[in-house]
N, C-alpha and C. Protein backbone atom coordinates (compact mmCIF):
# COMPACT_ATOMS: atom_id res chain seq x y z
N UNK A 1 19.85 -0.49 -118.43
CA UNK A 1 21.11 -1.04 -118.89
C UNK A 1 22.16 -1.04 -117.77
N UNK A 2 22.12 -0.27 -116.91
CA UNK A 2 22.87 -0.08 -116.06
C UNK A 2 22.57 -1.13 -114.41
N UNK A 3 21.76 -1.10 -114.74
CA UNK A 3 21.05 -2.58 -113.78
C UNK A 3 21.82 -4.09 -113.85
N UNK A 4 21.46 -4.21 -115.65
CA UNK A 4 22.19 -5.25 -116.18
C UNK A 4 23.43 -5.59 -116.14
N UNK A 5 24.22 -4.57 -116.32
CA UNK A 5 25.80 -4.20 -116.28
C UNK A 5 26.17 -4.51 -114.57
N UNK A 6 25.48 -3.91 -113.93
CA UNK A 6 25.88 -4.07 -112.50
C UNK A 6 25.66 -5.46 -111.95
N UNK A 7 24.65 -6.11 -112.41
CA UNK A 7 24.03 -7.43 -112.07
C UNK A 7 25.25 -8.54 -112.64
N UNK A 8 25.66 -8.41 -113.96
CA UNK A 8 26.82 -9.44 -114.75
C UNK A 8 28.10 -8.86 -113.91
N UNK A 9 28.56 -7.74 -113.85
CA UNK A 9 29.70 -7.51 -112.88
C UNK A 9 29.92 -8.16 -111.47
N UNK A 10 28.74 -7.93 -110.77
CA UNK A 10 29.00 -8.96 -109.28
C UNK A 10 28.77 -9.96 -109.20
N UNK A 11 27.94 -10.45 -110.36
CA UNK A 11 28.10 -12.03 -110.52
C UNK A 11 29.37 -12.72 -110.91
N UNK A 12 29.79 -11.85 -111.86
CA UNK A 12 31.31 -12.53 -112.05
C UNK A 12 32.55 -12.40 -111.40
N UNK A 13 32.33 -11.52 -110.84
CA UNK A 13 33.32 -10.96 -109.53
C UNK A 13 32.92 -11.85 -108.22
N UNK A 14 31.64 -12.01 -107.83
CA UNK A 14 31.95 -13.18 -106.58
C UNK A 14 31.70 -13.95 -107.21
N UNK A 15 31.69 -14.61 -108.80
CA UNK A 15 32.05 -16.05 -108.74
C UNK A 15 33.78 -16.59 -108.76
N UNK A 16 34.42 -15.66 -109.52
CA UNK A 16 35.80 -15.31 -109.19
C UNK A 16 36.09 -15.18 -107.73
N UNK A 17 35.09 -14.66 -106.57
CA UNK A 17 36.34 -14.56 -105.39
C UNK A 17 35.61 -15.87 -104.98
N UNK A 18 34.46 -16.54 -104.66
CA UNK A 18 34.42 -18.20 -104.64
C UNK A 18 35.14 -19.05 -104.66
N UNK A 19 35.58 -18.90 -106.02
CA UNK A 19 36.49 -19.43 -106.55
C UNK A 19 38.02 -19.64 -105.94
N UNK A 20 38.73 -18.47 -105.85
CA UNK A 20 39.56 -17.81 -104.97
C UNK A 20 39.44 -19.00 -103.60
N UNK A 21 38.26 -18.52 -102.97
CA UNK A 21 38.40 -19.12 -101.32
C UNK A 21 38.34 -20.71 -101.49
N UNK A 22 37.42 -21.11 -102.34
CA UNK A 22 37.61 -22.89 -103.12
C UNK A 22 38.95 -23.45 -102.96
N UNK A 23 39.23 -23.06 -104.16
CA UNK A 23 40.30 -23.90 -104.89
C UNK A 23 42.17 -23.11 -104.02
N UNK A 24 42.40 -22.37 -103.41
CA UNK A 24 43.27 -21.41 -103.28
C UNK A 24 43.22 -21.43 -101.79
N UNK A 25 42.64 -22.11 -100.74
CA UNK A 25 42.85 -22.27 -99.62
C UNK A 25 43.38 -23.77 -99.43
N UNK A 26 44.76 -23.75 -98.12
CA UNK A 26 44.49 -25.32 -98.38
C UNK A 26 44.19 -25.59 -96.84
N UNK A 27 43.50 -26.88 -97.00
CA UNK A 27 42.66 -27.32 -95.62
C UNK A 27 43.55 -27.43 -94.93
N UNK A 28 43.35 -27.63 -93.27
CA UNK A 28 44.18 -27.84 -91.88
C UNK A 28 45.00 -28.91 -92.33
N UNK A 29 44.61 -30.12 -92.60
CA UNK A 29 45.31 -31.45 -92.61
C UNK A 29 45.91 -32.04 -93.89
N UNK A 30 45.74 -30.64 -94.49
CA UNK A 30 47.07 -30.32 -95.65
C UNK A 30 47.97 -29.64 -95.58
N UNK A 31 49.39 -30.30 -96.26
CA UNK A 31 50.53 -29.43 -95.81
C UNK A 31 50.89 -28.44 -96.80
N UNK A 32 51.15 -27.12 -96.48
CA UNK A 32 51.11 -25.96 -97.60
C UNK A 32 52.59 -26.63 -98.57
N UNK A 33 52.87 -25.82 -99.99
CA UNK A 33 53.95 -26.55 -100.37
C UNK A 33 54.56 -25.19 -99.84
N UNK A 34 54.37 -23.76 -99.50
CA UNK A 34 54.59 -22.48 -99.42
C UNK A 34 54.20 -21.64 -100.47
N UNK A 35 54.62 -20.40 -100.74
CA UNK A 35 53.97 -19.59 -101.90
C UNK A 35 52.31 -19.77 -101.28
N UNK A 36 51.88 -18.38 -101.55
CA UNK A 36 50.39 -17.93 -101.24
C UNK A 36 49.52 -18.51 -102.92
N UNK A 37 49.16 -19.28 -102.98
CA UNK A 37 48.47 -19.26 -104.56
C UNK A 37 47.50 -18.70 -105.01
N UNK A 38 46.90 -18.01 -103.60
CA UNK A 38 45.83 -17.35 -103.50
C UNK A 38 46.15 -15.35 -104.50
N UNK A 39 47.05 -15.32 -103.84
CA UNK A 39 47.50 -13.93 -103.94
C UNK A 39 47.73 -13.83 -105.62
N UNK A 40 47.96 -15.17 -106.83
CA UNK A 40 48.04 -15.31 -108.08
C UNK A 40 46.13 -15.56 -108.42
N UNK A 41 45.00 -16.13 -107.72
CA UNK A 41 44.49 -15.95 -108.07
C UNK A 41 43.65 -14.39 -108.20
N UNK A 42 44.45 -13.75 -106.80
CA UNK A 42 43.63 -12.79 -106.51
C UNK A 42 43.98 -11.35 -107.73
N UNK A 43 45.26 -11.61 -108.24
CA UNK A 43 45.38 -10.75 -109.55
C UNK A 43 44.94 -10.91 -110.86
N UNK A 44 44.14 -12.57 -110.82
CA UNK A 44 43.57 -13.07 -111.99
C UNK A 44 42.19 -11.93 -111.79
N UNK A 45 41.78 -11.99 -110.57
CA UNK A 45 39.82 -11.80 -110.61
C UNK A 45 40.04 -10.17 -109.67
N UNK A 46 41.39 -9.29 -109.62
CA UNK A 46 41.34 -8.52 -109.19
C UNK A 46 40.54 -7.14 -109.84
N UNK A 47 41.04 -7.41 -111.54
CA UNK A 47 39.97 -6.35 -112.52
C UNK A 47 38.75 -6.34 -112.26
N UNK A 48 38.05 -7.41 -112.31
CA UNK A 48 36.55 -7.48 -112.59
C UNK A 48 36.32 -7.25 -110.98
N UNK A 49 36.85 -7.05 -110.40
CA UNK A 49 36.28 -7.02 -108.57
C UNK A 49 36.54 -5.58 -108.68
N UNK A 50 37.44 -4.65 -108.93
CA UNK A 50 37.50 -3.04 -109.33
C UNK A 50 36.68 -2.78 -110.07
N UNK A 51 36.10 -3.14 -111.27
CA UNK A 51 35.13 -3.14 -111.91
C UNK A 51 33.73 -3.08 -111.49
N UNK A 52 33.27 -4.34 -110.81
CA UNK A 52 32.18 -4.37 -110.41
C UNK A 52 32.17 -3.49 -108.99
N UNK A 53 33.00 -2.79 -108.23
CA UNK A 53 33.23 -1.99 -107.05
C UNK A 53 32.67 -0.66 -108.03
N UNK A 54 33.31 -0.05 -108.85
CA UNK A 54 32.58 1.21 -109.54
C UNK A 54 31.39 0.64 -110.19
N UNK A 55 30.97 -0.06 -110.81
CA UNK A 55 29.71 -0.60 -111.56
C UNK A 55 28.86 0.10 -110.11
N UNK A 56 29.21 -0.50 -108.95
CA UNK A 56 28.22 -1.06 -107.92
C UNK A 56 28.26 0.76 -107.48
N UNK A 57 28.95 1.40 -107.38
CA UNK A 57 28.99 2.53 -106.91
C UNK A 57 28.12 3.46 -107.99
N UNK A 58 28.16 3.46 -109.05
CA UNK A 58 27.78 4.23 -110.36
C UNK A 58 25.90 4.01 -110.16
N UNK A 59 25.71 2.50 -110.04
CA UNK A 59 24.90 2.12 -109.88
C UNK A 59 23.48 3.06 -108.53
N UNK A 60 24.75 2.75 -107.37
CA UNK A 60 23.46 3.04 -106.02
C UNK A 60 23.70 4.77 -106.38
N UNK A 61 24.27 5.59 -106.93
CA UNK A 61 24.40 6.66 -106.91
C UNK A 61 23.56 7.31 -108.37
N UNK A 62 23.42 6.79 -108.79
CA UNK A 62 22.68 6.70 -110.31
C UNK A 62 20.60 7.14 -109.70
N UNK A 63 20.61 5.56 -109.19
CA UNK A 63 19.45 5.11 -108.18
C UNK A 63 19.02 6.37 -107.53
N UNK A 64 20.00 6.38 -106.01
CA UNK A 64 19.10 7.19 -105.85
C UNK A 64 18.94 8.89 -106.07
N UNK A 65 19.78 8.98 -107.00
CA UNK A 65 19.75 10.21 -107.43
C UNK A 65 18.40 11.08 -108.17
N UNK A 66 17.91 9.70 -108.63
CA UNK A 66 16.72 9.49 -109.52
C UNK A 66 15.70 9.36 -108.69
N UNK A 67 15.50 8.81 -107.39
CA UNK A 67 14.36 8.26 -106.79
C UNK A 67 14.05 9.49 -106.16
N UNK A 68 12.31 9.06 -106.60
CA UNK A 68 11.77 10.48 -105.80
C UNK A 68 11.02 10.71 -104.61
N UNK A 69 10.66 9.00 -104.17
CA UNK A 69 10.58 9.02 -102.72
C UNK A 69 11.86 9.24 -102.12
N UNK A 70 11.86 9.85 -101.09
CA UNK A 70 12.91 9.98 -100.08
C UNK A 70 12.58 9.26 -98.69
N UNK A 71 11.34 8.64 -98.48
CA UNK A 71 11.07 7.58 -97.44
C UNK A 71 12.18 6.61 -98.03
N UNK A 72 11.72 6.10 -99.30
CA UNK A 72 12.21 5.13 -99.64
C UNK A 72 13.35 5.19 -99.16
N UNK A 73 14.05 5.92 -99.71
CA UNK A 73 15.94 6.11 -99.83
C UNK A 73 16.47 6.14 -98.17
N UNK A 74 15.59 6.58 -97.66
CA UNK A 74 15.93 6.55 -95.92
C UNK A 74 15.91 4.51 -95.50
N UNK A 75 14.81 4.12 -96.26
CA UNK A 75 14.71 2.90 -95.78
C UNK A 75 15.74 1.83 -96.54
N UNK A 76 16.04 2.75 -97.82
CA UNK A 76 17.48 1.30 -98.39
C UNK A 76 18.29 1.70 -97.63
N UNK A 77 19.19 2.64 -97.16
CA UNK A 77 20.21 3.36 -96.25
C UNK A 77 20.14 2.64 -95.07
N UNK A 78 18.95 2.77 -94.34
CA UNK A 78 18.65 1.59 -93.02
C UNK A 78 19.35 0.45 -93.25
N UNK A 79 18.53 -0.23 -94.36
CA UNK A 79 18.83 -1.52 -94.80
C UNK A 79 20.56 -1.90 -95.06
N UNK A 80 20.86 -0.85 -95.63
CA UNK A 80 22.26 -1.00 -96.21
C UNK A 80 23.40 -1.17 -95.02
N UNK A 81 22.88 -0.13 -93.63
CA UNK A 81 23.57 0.11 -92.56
C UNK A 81 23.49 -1.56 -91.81
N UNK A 82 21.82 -2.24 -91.79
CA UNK A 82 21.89 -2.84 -91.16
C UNK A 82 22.67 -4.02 -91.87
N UNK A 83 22.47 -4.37 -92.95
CA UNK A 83 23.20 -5.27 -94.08
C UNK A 83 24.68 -5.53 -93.46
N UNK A 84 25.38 -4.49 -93.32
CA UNK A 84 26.55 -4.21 -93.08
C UNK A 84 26.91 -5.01 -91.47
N UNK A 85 26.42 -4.46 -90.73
CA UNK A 85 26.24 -5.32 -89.21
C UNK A 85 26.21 -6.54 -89.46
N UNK A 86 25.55 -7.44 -89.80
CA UNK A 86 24.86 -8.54 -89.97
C UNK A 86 26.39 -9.20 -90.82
N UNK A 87 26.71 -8.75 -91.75
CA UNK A 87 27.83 -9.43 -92.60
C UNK A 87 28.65 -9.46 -91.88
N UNK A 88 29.04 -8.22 -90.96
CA UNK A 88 30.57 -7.94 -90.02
C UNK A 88 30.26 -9.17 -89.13
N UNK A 89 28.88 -9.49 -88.49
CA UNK A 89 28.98 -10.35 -87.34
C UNK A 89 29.05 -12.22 -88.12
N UNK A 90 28.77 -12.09 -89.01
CA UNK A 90 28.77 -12.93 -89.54
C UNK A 90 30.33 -13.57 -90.11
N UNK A 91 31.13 -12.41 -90.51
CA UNK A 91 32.61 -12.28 -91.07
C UNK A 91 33.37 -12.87 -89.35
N UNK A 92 32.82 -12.40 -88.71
CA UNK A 92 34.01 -12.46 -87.23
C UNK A 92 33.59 -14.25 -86.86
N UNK A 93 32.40 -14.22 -86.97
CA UNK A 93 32.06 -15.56 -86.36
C UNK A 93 32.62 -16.72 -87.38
N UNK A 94 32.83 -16.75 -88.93
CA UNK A 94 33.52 -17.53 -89.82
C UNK A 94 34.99 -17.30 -89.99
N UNK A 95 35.49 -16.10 -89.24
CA UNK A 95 37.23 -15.72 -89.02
C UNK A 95 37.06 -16.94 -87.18
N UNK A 96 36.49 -16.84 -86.97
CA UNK A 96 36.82 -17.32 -85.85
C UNK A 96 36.56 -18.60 -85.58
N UNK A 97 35.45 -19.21 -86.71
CA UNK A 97 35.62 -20.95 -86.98
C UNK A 97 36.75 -21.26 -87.51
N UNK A 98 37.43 -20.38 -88.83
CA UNK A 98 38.67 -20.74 -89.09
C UNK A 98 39.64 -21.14 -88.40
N UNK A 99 40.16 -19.99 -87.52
CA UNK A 99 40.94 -20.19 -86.97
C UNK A 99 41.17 -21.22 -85.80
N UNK A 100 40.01 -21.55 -85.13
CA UNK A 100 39.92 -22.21 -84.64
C UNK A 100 40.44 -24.16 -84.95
N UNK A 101 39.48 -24.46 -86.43
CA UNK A 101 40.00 -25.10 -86.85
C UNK A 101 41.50 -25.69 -86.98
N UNK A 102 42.04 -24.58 -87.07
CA UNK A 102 43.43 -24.43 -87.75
C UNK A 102 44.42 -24.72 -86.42
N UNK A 103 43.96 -24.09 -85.60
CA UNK A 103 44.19 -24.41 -83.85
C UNK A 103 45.17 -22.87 -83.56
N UNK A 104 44.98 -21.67 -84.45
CA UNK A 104 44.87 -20.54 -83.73
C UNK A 104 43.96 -20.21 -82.70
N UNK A 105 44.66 -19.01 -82.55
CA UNK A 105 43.88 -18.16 -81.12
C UNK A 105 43.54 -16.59 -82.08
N UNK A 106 42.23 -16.78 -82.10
CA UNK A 106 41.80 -15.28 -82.63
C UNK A 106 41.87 -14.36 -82.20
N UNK A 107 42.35 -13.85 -80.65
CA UNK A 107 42.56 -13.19 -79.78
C UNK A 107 43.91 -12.30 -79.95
N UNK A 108 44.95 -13.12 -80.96
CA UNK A 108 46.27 -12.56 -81.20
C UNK A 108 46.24 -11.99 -82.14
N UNK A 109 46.87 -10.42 -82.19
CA UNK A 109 47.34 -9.94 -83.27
C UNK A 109 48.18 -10.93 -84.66
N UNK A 110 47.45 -10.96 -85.72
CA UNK A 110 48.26 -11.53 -86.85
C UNK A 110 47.83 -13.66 -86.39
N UNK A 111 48.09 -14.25 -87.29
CA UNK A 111 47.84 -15.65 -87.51
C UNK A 111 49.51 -16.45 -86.92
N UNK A 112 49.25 -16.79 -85.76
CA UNK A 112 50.39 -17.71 -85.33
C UNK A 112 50.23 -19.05 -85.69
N UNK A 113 49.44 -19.37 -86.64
CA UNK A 113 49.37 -21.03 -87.46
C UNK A 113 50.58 -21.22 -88.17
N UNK A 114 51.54 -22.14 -87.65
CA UNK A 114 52.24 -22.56 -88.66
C UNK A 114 53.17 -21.63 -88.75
N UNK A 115 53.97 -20.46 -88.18
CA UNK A 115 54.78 -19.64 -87.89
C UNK A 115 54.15 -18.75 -89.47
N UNK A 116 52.78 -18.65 -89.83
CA UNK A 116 53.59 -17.78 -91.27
C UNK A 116 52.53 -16.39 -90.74
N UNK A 117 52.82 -15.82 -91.62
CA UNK A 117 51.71 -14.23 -91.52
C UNK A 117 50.42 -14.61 -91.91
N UNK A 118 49.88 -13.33 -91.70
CA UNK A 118 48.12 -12.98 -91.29
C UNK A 118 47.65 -13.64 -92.89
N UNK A 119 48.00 -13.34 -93.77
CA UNK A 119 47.37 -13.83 -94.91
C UNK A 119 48.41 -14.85 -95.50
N UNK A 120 47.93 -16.21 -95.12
CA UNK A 120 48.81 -17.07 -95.98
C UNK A 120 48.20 -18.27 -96.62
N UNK A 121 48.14 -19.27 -96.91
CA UNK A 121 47.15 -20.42 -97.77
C UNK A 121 46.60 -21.22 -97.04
N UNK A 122 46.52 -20.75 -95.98
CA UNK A 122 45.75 -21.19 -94.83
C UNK A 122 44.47 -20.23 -94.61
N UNK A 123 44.82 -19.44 -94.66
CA UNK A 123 43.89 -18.18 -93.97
C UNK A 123 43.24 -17.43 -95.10
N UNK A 124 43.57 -17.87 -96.38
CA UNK A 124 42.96 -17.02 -97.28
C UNK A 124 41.51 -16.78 -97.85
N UNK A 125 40.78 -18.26 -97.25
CA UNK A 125 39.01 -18.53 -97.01
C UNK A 125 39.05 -17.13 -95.79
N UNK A 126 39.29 -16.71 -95.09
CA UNK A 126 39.48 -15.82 -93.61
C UNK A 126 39.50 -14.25 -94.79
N UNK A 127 40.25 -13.73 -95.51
CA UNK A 127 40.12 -12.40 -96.01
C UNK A 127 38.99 -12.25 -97.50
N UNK A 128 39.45 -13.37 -98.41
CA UNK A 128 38.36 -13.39 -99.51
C UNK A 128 37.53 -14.56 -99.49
N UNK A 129 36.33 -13.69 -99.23
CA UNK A 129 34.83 -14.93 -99.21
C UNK A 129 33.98 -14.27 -99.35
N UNK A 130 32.98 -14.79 -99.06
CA UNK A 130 31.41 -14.13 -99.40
C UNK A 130 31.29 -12.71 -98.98
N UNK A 131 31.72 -13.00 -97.31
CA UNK A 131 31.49 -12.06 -96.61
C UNK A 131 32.13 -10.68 -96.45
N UNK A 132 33.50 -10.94 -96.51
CA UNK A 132 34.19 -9.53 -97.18
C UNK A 132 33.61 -8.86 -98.52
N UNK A 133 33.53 -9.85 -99.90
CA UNK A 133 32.77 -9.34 -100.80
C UNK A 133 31.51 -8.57 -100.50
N UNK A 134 30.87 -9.15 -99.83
CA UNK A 134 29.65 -8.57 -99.50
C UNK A 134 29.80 -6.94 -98.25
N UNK A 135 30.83 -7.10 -97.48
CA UNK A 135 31.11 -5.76 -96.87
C UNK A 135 31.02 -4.69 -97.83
N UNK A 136 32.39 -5.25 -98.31
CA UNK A 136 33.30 -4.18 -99.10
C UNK A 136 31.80 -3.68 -100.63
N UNK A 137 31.28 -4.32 -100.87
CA UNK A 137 30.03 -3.98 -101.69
C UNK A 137 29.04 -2.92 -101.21
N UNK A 138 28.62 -3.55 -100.46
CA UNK A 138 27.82 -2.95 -99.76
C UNK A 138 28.25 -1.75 -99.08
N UNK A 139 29.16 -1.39 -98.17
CA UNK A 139 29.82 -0.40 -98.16
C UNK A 139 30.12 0.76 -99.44
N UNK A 140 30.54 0.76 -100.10
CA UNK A 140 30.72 0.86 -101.97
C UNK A 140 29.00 1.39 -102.05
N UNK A 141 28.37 0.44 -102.32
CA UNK A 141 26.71 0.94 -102.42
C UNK A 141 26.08 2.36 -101.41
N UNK A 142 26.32 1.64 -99.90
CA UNK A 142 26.12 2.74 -99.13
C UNK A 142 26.63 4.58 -99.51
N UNK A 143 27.84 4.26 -99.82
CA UNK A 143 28.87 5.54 -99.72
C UNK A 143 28.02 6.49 -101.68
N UNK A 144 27.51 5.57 -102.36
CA UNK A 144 27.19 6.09 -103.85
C UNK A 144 25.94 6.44 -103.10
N UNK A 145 24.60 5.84 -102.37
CA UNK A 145 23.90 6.15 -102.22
C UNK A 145 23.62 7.49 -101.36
N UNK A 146 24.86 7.54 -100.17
CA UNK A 146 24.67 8.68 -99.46
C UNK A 146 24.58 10.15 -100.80
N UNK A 147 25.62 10.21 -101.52
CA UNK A 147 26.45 11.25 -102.56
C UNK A 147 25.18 11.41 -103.22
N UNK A 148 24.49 10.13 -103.71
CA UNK A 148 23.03 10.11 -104.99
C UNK A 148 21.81 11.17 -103.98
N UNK A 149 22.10 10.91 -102.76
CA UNK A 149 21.01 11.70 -101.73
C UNK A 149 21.37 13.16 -101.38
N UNK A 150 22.82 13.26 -101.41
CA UNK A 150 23.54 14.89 -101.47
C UNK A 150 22.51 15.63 -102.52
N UNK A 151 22.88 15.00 -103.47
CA UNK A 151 23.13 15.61 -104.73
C UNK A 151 21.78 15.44 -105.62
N UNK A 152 20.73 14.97 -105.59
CA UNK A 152 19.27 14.76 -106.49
C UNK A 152 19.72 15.60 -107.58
N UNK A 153 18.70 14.65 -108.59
CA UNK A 153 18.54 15.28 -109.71
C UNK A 153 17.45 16.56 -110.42
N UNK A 154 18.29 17.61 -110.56
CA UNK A 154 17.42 19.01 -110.72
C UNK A 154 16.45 18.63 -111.67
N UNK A 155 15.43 19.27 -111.85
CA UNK A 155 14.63 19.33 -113.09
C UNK A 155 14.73 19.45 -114.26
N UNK A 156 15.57 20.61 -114.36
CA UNK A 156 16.42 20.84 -116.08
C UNK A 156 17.32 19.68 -116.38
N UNK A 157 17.66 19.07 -115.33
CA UNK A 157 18.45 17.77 -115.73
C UNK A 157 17.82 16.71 -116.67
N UNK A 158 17.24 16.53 -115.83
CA UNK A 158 15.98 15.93 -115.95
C UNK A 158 15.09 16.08 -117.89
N UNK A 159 14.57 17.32 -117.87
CA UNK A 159 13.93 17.73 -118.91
C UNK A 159 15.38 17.21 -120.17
N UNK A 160 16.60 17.84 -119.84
CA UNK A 160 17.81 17.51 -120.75
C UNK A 160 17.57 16.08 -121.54
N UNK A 161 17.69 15.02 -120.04
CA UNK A 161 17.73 13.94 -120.66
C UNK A 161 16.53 13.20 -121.36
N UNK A 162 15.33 13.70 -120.69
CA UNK A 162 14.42 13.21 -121.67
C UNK A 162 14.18 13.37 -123.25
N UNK A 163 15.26 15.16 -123.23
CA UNK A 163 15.09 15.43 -125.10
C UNK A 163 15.83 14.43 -125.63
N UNK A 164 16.95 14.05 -125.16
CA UNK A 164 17.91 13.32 -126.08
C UNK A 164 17.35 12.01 -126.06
């Protein structure tokens, strides 16, 4: 059940931040009217993204608390570490098509497009997208899984829950 729960949570949470980077960014060769519209969607789909952040944590800490290979758990941890790399290089290289586009310089502290700040309706595909979702998750997963590996589940635990 807890599989399920976690599975409907991040589905609806990155279809909400999708959504978000869609409809809530506006392209280069559109002119902003001002106001971030992004920052109104981002309090629409902000619950279910807190939501599915503990779902996702409850979840990898649940896991491997339970798992009784410990190869295994060494090799999702790998995975999770390398997961993480791979998204970051992936996040810098789509912050840096953006901006580019836009005819920033990624090199500068903060977004000099258009005189406005680092997060504005320009740049908001640049903080919520796949790839942050997928950090900030995964990260979240990592950090439940380390705690689920602290901490295994004793035997009497164990025996407990099978009576009930």
């Amino acid at each position: 059940m807890l599989r399920l729960s976690w599975l409907i949570s991040m589905g609806i949470s990155l279809f909400g931040v999708m959504i978000i980077q869609h409809f809530f960014t506006v392209k280069p060769d559109e002119v902003a009217n001002g106001g971030n519209l992004g920052a109104l969607g981002m309090a629409l789909v902000a619950p279910f993204i807190l939501l599915s952040l503990f779902t996702t944590y409850r979840f990898f800490v649940e896991s491997s608390r339970h798992a009784k290979d410990h190869m295994m758990r060494m090799i999702y941890f790998v995975f999770g570490v390398a997961l993480v790399i791979v998204l970051i290089y992936y996040a810098n290289d789509y912050k840096a098509d953006v901006f580019a586009r836009l005819g920033g310089d990624t090199k500068t502290v903060g977004s000099q497009i258009y005189g406005f700040p680092l997060l504005n309706e320009y740049t908001n595909s640049i903080f919520i997208n796949f790839y942050t979702f997928g950090i900030v998750h995964t990260i979240i997963g990592l950090a439940g899984a380390v705690l689920g590996m602290l901490r295994p589940v004793k035997p009497s635990e164990t025996d407990n829950l099978n009576e009930q």
